[in-house]
Protein backbone atom coordinates (compact mmCIF):
# COMPACT_ATOMS: atom_id res chain seq x y z
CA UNK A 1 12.43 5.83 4.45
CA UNK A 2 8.93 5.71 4.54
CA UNK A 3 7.06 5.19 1.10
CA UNK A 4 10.20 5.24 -1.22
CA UNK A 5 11.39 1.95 -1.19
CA UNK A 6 7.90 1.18 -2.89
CA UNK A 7 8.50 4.24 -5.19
CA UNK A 8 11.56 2.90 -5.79
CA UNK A 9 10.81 -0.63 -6.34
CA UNK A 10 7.31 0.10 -8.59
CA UNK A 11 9.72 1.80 -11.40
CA UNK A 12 11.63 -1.78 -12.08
CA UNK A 13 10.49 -4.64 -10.40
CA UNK A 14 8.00 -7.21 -11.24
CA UNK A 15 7.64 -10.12 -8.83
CA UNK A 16 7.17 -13.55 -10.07
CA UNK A 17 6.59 -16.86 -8.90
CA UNK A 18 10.39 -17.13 -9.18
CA UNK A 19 10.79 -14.16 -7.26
CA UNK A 20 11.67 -10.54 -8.48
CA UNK A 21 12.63 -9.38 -11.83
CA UNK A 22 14.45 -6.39 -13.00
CA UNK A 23 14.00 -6.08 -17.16
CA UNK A 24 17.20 -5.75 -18.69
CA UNK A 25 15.66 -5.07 -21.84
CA UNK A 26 13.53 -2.07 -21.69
CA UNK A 27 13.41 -1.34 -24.74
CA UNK A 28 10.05 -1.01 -26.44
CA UNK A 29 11.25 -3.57 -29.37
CA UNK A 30 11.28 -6.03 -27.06
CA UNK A 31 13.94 -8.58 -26.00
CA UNK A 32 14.91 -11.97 -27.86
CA UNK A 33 17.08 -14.80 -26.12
CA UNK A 34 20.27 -13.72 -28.09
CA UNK A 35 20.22 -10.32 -26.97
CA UNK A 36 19.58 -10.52 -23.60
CA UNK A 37 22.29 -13.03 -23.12
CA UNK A 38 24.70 -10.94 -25.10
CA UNK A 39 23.99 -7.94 -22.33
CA UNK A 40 25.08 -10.41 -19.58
CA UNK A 41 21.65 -11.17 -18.16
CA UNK A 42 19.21 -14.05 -17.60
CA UNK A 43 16.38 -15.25 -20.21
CA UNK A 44 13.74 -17.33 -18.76
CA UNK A 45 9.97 -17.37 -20.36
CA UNK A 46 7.70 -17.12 -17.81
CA UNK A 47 3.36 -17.26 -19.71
CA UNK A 48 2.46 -16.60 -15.72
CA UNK A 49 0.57 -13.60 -17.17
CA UNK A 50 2.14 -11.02 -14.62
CA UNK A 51 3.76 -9.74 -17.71
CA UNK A 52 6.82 -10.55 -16.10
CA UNK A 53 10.04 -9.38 -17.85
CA UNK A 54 11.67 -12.72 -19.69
CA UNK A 55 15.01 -10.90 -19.83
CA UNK A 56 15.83 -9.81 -16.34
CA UNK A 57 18.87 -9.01 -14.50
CA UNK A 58 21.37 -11.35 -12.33
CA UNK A 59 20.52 -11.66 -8.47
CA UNK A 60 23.25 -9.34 -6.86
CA UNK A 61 22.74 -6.44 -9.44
CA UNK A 62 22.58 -3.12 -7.85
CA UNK A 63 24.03 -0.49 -4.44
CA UNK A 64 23.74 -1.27 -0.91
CA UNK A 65 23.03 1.55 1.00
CA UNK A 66 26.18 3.02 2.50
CA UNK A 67 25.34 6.44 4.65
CA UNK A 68 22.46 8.38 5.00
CA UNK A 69 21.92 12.00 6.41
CA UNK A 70 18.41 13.34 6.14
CA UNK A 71 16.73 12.37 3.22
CA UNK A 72 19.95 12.22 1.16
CA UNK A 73 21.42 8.55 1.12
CA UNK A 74 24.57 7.74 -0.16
CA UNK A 75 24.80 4.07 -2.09
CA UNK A 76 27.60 1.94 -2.80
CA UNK A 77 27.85 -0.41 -5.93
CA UNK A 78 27.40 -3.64 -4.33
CA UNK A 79 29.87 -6.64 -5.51
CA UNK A 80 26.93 -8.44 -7.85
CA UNK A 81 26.92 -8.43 -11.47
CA UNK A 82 27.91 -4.99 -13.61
CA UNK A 83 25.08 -2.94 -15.39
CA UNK A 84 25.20 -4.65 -19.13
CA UNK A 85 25.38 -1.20 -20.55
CA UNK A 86 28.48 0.13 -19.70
CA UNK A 87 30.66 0.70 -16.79
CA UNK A 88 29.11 1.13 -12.91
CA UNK A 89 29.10 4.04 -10.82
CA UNK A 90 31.03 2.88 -7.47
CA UNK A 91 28.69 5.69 -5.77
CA UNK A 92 25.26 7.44 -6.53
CA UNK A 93 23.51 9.61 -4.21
CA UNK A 94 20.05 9.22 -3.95
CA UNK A 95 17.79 12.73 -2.68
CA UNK A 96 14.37 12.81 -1.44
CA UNK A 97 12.47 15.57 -0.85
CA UNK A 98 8.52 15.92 -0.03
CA UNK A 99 6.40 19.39 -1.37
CA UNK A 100 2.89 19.00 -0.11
CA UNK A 101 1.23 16.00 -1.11
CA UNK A 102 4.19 15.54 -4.31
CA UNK A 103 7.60 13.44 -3.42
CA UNK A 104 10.72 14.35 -5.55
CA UNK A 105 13.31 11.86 -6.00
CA UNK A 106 16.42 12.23 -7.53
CA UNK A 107 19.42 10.23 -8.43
CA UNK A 108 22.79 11.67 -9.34
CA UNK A 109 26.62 11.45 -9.10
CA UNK A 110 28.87 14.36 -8.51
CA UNK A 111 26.20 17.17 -8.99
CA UNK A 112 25.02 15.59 -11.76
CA UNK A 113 21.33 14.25 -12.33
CA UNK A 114 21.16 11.18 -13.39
CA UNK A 115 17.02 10.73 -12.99
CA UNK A 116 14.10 12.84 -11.31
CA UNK A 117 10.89 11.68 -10.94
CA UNK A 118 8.57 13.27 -8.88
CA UNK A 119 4.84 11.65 -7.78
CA UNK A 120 1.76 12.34 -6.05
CA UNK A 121 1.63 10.71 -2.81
CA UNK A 122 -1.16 8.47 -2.36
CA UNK A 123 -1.26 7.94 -6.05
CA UNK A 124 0.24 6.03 -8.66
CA UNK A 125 1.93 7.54 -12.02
């Protein structure tokens, strides 16, 4: 898969001392303890200063990788905790695909685009 798992993992993830951390609370108001516990996830303060989320996801959130052909890969959801915003796809397909120097990622369900992002390789957006 070459450089998208880091693509991939440098949208979300913020490692900690504790290990990593995906915010469930992305919101630019920021999260308080009530909230984030009302979504379903985890609230733990961490003054590490890695800016680490303090309202983070479950371990087991997320798809397990399920077939791949070319640079298309087909996910399954996984049997961890449920997305805290509504109901789970059981199956997203994830589509790479490299113009020049620029790498185009998209993530959809049944023809339908759920996020694109596209970024210059060798460079961070």
């Amino acid at each position: 898969m070459g450089k998208l798992p880091i693509l991939l993992l440098s949208i979300a993830l913020v490692l900690t001392e504790a290990g990593p951390r995906f915010d469930c609370f992305p919101e630019p108001n920021g999260a308080n303890q009530q909230a984030c516990e009302a979504r379903g996830c985890v609230w733990s303060q961490d003054n590490s200063g890695k800016n680490a989320p303090w309202c983070y996801f479950k371990d087991g959130v997320g798809y397990n990788l399920d077939s791949q052909s070319g640079s298309t890969y087909n996910l399954r959801k996984n049997n961890g905790p449920g997305n805290p915003w509504g109901g789970d796809f059981t199956e997203i397909k994830l589509t790479t695909k490299t113009i020049g120097n620029v790498l185009n990622v998209k993530v959809g369900v049944d023809g339908r685009v759920i996020s694109e992002k596209m970024s210059e390789l060798g460079h961070s957006d």
